[in-house]
Protein backbone atom coordinates (compact mmCIF):
# COMPACT_ATOMS: atom_id res chain seq x y z
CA UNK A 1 5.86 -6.48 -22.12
CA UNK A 2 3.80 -8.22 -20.07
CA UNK A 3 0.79 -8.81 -22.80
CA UNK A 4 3.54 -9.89 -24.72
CA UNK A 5 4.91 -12.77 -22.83
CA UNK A 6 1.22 -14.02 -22.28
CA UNK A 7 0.20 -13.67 -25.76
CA UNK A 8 3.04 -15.81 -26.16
CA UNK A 9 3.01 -18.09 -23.27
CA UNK A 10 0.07 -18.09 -21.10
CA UNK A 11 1.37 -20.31 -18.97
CA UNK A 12 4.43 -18.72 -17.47
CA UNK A 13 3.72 -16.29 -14.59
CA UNK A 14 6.67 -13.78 -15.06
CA UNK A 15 4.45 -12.63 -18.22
CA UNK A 16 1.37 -12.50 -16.15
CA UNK A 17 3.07 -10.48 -13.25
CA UNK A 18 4.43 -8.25 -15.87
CA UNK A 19 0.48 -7.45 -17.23
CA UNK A 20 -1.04 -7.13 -13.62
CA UNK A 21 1.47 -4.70 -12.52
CA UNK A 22 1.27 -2.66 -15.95
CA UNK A 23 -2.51 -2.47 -15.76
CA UNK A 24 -2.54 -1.64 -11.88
CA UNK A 25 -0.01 1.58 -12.55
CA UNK A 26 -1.93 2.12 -15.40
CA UNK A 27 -5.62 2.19 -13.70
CA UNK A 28 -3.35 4.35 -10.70
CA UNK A 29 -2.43 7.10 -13.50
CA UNK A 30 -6.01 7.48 -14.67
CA UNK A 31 -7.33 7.69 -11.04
CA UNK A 32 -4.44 10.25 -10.38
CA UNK A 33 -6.13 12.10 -13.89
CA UNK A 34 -9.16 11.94 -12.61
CA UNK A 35 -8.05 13.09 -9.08
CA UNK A 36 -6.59 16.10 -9.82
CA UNK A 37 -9.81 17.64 -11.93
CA UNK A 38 -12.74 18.81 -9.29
CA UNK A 39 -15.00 16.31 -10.00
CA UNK A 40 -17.74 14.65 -8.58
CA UNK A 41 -15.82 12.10 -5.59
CA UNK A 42 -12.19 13.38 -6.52
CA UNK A 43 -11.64 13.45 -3.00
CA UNK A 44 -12.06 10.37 -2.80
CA UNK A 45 -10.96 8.47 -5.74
CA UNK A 46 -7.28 11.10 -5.28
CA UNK A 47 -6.58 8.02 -2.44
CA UNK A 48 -6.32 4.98 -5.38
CA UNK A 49 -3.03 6.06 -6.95
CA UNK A 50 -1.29 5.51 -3.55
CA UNK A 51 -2.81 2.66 -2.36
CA UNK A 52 -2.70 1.28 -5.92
CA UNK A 53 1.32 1.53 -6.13
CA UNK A 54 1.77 0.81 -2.96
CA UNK A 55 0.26 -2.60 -3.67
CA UNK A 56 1.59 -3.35 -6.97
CA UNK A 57 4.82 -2.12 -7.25
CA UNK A 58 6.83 -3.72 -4.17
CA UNK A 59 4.72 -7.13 -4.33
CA UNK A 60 5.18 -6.90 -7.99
CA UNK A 61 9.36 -6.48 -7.92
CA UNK A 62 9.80 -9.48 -5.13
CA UNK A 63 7.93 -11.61 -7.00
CA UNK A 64 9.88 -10.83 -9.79
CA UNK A 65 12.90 -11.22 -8.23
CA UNK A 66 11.91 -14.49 -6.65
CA UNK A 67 10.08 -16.21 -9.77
CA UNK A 68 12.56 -14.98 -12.38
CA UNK A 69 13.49 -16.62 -14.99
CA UNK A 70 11.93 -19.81 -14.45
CA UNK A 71 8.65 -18.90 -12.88
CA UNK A 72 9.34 -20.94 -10.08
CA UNK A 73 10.38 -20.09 -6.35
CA UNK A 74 13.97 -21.20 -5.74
CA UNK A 75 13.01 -23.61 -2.99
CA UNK A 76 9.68 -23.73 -0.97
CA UNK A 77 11.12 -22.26 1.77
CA UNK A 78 10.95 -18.73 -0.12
CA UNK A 79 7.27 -18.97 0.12
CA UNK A 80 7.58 -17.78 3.49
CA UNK A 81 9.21 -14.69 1.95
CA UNK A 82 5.96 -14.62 -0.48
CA UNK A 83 3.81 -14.61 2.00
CA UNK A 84 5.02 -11.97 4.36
CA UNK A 85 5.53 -9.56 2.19
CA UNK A 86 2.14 -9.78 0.61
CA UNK A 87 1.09 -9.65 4.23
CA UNK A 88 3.05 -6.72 5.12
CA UNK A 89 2.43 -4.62 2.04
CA UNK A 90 -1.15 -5.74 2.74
CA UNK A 91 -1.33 -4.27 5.99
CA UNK A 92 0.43 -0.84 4.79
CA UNK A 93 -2.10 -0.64 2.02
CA UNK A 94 -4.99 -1.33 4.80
CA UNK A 95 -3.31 1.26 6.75
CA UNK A 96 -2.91 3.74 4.14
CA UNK A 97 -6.56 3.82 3.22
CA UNK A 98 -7.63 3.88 7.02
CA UNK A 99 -5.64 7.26 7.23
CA UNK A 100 -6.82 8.71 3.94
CA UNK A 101 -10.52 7.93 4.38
CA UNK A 102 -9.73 9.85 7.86
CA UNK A 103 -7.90 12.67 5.87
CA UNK A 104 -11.06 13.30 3.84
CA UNK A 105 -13.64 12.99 6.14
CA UNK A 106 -11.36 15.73 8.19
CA UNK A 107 -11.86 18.05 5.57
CA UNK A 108 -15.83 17.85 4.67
CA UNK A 109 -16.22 19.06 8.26
């Protein structure tokens, strides 16, 4: 959908949101692929799919639901709203991949 709307329009972000989320679930399901095999670093690369939706998907809907349909916040007082939540889900992510590296290193001793 996404690559449709830019193909179209270049210019309007809802397309563009649309094709950045799409290609981060998609690069999470081929790290989750490549996770589950035992191959060489699948310890480590079994971490992306998480942190990957964890930093797409949530970002991805608010924006959505703030830029829709005219690709433009409501008023620029919602860019506080922008902000904090790509600071929070930030932070999770950052979090997330804090414990995991932890969880792995754990378990090659």
């Amino acid at each position: 959908m996404g690559a449709l709307i830019v193909s179209r329009r270049p210019g309007n972000v809802i397309g563009w949101i649309y094709a950045v989320v799409a290609l981060v679930l998609a690069a999470s399901q081929v790290t989750g692929g490549y996770a589950s095999r035992s191959l060489p670093g699948s310890a480590w690369v079994a971490l992306l799919p998480d942190l990957l939706w964890l930093a797409a998907v949530p970002v991805g809907v608010t924006l959505l639901m703030l830029l829709f349909p005219t690709g433009h916040l409501p008023s620029p007082r919602w860019q506080l709203v922008v902000w904090a939540t790509v600071g929070v889900y930030g932070v999770l992510t950052a979090l997330l991949a804090v414990v995991y590296v932890g969880v792995v290193l754990a378990q090659r001793r």
